[in-house]
Protein backbone atom coordinates (compact mmCIF):
# COMPACT_ATOMS: atom_id res chain seq x y z
CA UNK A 1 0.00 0.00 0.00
CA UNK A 2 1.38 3.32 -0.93
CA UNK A 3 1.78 6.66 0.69
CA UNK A 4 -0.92 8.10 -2.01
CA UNK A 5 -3.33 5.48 -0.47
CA UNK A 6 -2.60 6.53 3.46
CA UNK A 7 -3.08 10.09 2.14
CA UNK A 8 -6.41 9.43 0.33
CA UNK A 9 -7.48 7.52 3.33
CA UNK A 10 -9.05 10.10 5.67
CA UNK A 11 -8.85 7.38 8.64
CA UNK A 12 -5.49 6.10 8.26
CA UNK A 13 -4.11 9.48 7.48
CA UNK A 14 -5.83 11.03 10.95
CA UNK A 15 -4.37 8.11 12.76
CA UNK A 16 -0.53 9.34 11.30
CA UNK A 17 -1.97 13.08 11.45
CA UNK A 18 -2.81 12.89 15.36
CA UNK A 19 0.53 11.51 16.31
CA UNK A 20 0.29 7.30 16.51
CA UNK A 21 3.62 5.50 14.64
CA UNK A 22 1.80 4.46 11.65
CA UNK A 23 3.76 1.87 9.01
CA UNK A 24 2.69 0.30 6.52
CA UNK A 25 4.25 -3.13 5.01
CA UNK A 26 2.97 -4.59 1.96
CA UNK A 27 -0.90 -4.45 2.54
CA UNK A 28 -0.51 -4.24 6.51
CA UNK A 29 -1.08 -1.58 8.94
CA UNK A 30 1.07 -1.20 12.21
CA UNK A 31 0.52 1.30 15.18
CA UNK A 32 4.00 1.15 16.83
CA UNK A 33 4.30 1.88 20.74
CA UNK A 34 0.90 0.70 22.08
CA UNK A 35 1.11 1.20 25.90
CA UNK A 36 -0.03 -1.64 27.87
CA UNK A 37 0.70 -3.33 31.29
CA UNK A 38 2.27 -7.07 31.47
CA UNK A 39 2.06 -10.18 34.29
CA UNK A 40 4.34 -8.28 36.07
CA UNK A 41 1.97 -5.31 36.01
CA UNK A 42 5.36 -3.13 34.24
CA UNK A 43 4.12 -0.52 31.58
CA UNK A 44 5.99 -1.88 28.66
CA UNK A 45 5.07 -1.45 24.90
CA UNK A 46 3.53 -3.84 21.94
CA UNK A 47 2.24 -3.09 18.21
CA UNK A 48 -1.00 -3.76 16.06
CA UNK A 49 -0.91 -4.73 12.81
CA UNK A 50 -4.32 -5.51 10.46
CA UNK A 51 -4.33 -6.02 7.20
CA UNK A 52 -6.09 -3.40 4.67
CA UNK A 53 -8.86 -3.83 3.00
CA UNK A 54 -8.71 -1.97 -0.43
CA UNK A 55 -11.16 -1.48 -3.44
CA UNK A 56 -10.85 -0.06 -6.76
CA UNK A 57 -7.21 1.45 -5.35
CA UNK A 58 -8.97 2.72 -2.58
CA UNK A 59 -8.75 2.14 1.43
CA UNK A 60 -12.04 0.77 2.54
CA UNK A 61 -14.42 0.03 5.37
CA UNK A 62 -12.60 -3.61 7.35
CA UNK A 63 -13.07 -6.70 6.64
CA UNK A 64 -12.87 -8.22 10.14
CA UNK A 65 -12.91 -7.34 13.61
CA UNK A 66 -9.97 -8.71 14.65
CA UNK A 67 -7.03 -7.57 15.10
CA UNK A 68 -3.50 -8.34 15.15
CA UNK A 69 -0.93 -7.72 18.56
CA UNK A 70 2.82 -7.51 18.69
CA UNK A 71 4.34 -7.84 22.15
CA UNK A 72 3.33 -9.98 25.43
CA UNK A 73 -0.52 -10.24 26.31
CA UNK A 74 -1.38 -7.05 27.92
CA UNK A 75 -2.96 -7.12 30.97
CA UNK A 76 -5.40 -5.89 33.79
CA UNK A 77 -3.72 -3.98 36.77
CA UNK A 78 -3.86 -7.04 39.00
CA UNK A 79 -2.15 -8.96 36.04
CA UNK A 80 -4.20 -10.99 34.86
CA UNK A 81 -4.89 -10.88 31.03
CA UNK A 82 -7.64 -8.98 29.54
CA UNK A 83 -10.12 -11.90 28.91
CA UNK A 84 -12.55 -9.36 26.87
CA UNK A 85 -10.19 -9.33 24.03
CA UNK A 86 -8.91 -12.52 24.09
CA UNK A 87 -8.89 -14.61 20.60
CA UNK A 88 -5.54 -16.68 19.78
CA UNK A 89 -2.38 -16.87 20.94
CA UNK A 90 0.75 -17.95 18.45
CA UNK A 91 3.22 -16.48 16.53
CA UNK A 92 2.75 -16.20 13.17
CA UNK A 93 4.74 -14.99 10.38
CA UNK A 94 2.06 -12.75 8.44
CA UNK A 95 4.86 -11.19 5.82
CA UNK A 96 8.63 -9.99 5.46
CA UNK A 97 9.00 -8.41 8.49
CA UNK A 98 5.50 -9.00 10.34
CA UNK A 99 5.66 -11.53 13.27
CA UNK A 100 2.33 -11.30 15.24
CA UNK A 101 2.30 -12.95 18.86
CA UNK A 102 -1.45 -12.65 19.35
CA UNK A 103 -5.08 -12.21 18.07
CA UNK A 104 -7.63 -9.67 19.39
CA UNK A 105 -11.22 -9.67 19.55
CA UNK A 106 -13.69 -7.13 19.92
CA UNK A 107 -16.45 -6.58 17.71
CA UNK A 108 -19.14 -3.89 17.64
CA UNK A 109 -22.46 -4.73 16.41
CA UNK A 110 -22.20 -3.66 13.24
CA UNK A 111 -18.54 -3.78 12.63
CA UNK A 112 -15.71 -0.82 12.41
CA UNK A 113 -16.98 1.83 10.26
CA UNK A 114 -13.45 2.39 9.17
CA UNK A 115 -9.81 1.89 10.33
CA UNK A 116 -9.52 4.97 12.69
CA UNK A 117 -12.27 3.59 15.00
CA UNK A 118 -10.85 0.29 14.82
CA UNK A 119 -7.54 0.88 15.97
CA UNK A 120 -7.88 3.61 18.31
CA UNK A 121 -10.97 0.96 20.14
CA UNK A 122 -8.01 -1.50 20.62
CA UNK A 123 -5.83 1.24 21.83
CA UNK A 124 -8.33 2.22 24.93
CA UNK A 125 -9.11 -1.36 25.61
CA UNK A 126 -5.32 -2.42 25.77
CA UNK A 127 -3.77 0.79 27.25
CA UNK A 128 -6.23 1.54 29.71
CA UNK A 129 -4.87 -0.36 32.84
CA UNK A 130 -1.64 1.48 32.02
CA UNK A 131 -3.34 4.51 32.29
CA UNK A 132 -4.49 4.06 35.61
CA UNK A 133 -0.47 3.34 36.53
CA UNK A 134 0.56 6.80 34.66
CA UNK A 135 -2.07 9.07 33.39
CA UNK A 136 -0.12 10.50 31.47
CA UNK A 137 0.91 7.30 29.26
CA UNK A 138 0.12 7.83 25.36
CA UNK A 139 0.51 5.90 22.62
CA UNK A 140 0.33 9.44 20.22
CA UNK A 141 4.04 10.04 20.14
CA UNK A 142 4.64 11.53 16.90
CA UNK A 143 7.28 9.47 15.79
CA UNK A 144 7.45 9.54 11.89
CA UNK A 145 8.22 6.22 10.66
CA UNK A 146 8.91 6.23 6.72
CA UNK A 147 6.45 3.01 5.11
CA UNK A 148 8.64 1.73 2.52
CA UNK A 149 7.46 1.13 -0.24
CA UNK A 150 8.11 -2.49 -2.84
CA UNK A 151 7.85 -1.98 -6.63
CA UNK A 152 5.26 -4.84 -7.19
CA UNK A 153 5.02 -6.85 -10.23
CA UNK A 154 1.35 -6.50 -9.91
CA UNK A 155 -0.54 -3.24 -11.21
CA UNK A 156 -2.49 -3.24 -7.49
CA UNK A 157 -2.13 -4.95 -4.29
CA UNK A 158 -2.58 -8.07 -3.36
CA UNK A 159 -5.43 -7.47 -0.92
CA UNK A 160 -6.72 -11.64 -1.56
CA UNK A 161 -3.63 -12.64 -0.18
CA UNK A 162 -3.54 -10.32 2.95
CA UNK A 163 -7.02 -10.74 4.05
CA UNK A 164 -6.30 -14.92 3.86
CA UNK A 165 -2.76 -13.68 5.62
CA UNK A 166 -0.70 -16.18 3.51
CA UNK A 167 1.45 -13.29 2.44
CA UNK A 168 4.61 -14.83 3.27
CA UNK A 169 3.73 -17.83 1.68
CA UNK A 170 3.56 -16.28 -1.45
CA UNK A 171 7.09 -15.04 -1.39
CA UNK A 172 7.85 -18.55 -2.24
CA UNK A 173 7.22 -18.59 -5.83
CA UNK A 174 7.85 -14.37 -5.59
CA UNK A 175 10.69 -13.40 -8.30
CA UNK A 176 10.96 -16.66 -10.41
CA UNK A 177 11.23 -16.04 -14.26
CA UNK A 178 8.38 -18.30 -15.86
CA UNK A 179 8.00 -19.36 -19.19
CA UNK A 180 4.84 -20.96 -20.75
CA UNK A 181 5.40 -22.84 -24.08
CA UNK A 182 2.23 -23.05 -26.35
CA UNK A 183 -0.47 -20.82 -25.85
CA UNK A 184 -3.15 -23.14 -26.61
CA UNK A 185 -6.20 -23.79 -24.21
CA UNK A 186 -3.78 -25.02 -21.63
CA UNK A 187 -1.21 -22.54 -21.69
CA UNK A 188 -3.31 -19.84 -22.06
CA UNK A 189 -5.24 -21.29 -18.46
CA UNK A 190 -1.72 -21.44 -17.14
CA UNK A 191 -1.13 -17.80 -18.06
CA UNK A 192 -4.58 -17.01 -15.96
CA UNK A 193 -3.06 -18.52 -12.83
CA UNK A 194 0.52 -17.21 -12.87
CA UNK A 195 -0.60 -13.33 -14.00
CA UNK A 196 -2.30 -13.60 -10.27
CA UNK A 197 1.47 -14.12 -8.59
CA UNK A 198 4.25 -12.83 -7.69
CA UNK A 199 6.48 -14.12 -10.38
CA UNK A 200 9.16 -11.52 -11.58
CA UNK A 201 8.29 -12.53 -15.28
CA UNK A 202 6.67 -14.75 -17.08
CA UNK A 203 8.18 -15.19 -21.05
CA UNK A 204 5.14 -16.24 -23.80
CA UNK A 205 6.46 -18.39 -26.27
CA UNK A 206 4.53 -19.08 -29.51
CA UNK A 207 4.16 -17.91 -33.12
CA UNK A 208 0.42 -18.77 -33.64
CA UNK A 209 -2.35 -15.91 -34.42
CA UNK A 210 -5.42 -16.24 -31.72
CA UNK A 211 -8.64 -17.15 -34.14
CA UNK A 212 -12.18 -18.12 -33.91
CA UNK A 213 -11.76 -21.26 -32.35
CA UNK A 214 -9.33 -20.66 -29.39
CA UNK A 215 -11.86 -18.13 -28.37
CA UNK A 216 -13.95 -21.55 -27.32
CA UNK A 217 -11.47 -23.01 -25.26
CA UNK A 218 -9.48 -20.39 -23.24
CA UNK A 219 -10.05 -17.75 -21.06
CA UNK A 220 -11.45 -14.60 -21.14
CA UNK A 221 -14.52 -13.85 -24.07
CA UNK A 222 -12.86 -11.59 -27.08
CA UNK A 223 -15.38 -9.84 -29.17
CA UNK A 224 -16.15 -10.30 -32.90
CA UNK A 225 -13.34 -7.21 -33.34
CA UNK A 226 -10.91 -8.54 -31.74
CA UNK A 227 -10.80 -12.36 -33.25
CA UNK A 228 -10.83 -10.16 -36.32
CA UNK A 229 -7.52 -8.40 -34.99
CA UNK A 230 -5.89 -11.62 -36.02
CA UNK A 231 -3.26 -10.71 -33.37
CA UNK A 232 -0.38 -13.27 -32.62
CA UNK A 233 -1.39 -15.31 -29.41
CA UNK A 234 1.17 -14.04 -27.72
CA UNK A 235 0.28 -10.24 -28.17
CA UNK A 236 -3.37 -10.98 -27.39
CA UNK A 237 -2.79 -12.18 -24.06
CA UNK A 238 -0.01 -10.10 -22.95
CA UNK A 239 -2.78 -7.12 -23.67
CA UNK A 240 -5.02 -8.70 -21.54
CA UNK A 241 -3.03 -10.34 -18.36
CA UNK A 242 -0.45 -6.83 -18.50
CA UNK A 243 -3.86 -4.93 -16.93
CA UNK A 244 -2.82 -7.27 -13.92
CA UNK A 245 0.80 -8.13 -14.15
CA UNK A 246 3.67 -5.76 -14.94
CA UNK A 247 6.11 -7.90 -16.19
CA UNK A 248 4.41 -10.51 -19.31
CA UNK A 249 7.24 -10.68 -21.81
CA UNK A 250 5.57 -12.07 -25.18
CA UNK A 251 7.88 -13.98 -27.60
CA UNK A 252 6.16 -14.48 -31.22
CA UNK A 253 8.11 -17.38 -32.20
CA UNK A 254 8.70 -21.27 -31.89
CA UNK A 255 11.22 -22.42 -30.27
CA UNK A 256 13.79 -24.57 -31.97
CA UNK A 257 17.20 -25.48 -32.02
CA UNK A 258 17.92 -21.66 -33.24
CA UNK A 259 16.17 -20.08 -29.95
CA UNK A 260 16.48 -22.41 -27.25
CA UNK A 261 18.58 -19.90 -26.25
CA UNK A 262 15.81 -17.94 -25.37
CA UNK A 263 15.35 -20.20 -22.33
CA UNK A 264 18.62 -19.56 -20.77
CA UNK A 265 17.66 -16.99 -17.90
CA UNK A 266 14.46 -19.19 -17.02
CA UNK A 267 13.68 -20.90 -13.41
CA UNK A 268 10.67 -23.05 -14.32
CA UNK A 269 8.61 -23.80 -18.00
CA UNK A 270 5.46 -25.19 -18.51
CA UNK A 271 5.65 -26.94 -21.90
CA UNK A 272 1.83 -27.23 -23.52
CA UNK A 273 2.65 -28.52 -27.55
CA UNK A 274 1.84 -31.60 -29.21
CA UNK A 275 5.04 -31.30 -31.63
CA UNK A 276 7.55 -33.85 -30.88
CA UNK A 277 10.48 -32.98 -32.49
CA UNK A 278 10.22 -29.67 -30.69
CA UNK A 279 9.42 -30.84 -27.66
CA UNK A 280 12.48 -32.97 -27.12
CA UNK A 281 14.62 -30.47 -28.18
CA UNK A 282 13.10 -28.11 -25.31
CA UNK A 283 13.75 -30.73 -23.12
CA UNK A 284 16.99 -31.60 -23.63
CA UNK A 285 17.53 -27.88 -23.81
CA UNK A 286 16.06 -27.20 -20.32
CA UNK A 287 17.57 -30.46 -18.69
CA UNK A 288 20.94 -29.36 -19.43
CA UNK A 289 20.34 -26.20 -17.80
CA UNK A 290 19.46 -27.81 -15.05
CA UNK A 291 16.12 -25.77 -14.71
CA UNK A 292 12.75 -28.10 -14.06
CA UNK A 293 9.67 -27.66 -15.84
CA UNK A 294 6.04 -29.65 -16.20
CA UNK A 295 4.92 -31.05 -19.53
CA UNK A 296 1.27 -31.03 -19.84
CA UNK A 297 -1.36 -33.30 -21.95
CA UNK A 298 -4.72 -33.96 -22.78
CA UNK A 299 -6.46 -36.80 -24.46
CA UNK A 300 -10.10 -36.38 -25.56
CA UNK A 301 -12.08 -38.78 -28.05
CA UNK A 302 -15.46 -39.40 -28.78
CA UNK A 303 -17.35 -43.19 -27.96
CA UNK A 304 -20.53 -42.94 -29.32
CA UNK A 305 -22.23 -40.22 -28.45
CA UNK A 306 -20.04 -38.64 -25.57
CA UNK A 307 -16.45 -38.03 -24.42
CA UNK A 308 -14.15 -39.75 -23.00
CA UNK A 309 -10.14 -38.83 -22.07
CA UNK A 310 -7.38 -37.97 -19.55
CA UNK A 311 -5.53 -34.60 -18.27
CA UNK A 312 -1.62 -35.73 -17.90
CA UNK A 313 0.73 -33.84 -15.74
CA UNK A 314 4.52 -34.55 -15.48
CA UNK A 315 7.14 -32.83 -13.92
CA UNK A 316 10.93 -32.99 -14.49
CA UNK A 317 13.08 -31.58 -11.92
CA UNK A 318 16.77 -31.75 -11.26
CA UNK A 319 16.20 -34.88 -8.71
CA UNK A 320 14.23 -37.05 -11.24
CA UNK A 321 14.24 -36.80 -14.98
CA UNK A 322 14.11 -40.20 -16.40
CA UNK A 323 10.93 -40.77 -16.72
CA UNK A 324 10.07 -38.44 -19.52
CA UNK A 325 11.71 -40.58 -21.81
CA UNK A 326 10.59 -43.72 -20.50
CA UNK A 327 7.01 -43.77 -21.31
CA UNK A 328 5.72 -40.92 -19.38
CA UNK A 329 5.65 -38.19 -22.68
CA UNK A 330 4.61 -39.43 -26.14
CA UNK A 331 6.77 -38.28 -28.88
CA UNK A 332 4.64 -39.81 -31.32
CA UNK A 333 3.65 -37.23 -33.39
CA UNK A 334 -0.38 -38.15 -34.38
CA UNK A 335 0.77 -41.76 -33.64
CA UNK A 336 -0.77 -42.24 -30.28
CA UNK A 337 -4.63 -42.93 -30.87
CA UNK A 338 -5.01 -40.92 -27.57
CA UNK A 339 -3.24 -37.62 -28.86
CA UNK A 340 -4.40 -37.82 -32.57
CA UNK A 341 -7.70 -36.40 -32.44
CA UNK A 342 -7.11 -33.10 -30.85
CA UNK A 343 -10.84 -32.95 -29.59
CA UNK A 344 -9.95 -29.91 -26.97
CA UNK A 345 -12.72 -28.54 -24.55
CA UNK A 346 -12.34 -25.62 -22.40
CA UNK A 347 -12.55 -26.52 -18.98
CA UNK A 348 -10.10 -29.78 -20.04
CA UNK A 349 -7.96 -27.48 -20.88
CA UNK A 350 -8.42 -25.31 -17.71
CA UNK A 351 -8.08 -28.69 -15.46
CA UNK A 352 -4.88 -29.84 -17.56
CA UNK A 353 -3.64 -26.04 -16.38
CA UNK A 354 -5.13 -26.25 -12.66
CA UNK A 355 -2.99 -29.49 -12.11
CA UNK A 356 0.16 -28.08 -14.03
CA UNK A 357 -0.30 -24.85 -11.38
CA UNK A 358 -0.79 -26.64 -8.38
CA UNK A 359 1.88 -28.88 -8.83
CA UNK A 360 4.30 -26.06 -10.02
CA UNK A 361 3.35 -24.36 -6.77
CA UNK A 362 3.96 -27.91 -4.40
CA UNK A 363 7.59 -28.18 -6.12
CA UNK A 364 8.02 -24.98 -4.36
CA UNK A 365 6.26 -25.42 -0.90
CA UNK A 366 3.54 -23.44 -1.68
CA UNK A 367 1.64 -26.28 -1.15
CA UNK A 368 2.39 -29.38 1.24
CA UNK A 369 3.18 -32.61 -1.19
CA UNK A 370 2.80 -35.78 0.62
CA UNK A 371 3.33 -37.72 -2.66
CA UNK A 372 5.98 -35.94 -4.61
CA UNK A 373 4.65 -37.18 -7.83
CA UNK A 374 6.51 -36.30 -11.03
CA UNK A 375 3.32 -37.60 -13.49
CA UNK A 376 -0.20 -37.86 -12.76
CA UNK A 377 -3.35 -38.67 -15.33
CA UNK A 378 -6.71 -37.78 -14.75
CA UNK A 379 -9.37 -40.35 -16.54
CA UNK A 380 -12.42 -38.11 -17.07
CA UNK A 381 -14.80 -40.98 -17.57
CA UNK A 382 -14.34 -42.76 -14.02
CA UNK A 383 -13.22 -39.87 -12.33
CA UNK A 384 -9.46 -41.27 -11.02
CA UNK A 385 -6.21 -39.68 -10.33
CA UNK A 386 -3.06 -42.29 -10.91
CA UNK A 387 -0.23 -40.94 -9.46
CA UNK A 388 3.10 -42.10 -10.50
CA UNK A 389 6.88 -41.19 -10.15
CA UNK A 390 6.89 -40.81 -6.41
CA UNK A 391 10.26 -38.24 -5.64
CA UNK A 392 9.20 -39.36 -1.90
């Protein structure tokens, strides 16, 4: 959150304006030097953070009641805690730099109108026995502290991530350098999911023109103007996912033995094309640069008169690789009965993607992985995940 925001926030900037040590980190707001009395009834000082709720680039009303406390549990002036507020106690990494000890609670009946009223209620309630030991105890001490501010790779905050408070989990897929190979219906669903994180780039690689019929199985809806754009694939998205992510790098090409090159400066690729020859070159590319990536299929035929197919997901990383080549990946271009009819439905497409993402984000602990699967298939028809390839 900026310093344009605090100033166009008439509570947050009256809070800084009348004195309390206002900071704000990432989409968090900290009052610094909250008076309050400890078990040994000593006047000692703790800080509350809450995250920001923001809309449209604006500061508005919060989204919860509770609140945040830095510091030991304060107390009443015969010591013992104050029960009133009393919600959970644990320390919990929130972001960079915010390490909470406690949770607050103290709800009006119809909620805090704004941030001023919420943070200055917690104030009486917490510094109030302190008060009583010195009258003359404040926690308005005018102390300017500078909020610094991070050049985000997102056009506006964050605020999904800071209401959940899994800030800091993010940061573990923050900064990577992505590339997506094939913008087809799955890498174009791919694309969806990364634009939403903190990746430091993400590289488009793919020399197609977006037409008619990839409007039917990938995101977004274009209108009859723009399929009549003809724009490269690459451009088309990088129009649409830059409104949301600052860094989409779009590469109108196919990569080959000429530009592999182009692949170099990478940290993870999610390969989505049916062309063998290409793909083993990408993968031989990528394996001797020692960077890991997830290859991602669909099979879809018709029985009759319905569908039936799979959604295949295998990843290669540095600590298992053979399997790609041992049955894993066809390289059979329109050889394998399963591949060759290239029936491709949107939210098949959007699955394939969903399990490429999810498993991209467990090679990095975003999520916990139990199984440490490098390939899993999908079978639409009986609704069953294999998994195979156990790293584990």
């Amino acid at each position: 959150m900026s310093h344009r925001l605090i100033n166009h926030s008439p509570d947050i900037k009256k809070l800084r304006d009348l004195g309390y040590e206002v900071e704000v980190i990432g989409n968090y707001l900290l009052v610094h030097s909250i008076p309050f009395l400890n078990a040994c009834k000593k006047v000692v000082k703790g800080t509350l953070v809450t995250n920001v709720s923001i809309a449209n680039n604006c500061v508005t009303k919060p989204n919860t009641h509770v609140i945040h406390f830095v510091g030991e549990f304060p107390c009443n002036i015969d010591g013992t805690i104050i029960t009133q507020i009393q919600h959970a106690s644990n320390t919990v990494k929130l972001a960079e730099g915010i390490v909470v000890n406690h949770s607050f609670s103290n709800k009006p009946v119809n909620g805090y109108p704004n941030y001023f009223e919420k943070v200055t209620q917690y104030i009486k309630i917490i510094s109030a026995p302190a008060k009583n030991v010195d009258p003359d105890i404040t926690a308005q001490t005018y102390k300017v502290i500078e909020s610094s501010e991070v050049d985000s790779v997102l056009n506006y905050s964050d605020t999904n991530s800071s209401k959940a408070e899994i800030d800091i989990i993010n940061q573990k897929i923050s900064g990577l350098k992505i590339g997506i190979v094939g913008l087809g219906g799955t890498g174009s669903y791919i694309l969806d999911f990364v634009s939403k994180t903190l990746v430091g780039e993400i590289h488009l690689f793919d020399g197609d023109k977006f037409l008619q019929h990839n409007a039917f199985r990938a995101p977004s809806a274009p209108s009859l103007e723009e399929l009549n754009e003809s724009t490269n694939k690459v451009e088309y998205y990088r129009r649409i996912y830059s409104k949301m992510h600052k860094h989409i790098i779009p590469h109108v090409l196919y990569l080959n033995e000429i530009n592999l090159g182009l692949l170099n400066d990478l940290d993870f690729v999610f390969i989505c094309i049916d062309k063998s020859e290409a793909k083993k070159q990408i993968f031989e590319k990528l394996e001797s640069l020692k960077i890991p990536f997830i290859d991602t299929g669909i099979g879809v035929k018709r029985v009759d008169d319905s569908l039936i197919g799979m959604v295949r997901t295998t990843a290669s990383t540095e600590g298992k690789r053979n399997h790609v080549w041992e049955g894993r990946v066809s390289f059979a271009d329109d050889k394998d009965e399963a591949y060759s009819t290239n029936i491709q439905i949107a939210e098949i497409n959007a699955l394939n993607a969903v399990y490429s993402v999810i498993k991209w984000k467990k090679l990095y602990g975003f999520f916990n992985d139990l199984e440490g699967e490098h390939d899993s298939v999908y079978s639409i028809n009986v609704n069953h995940i294999e998994n195979n390839d156990s790293s584990t």
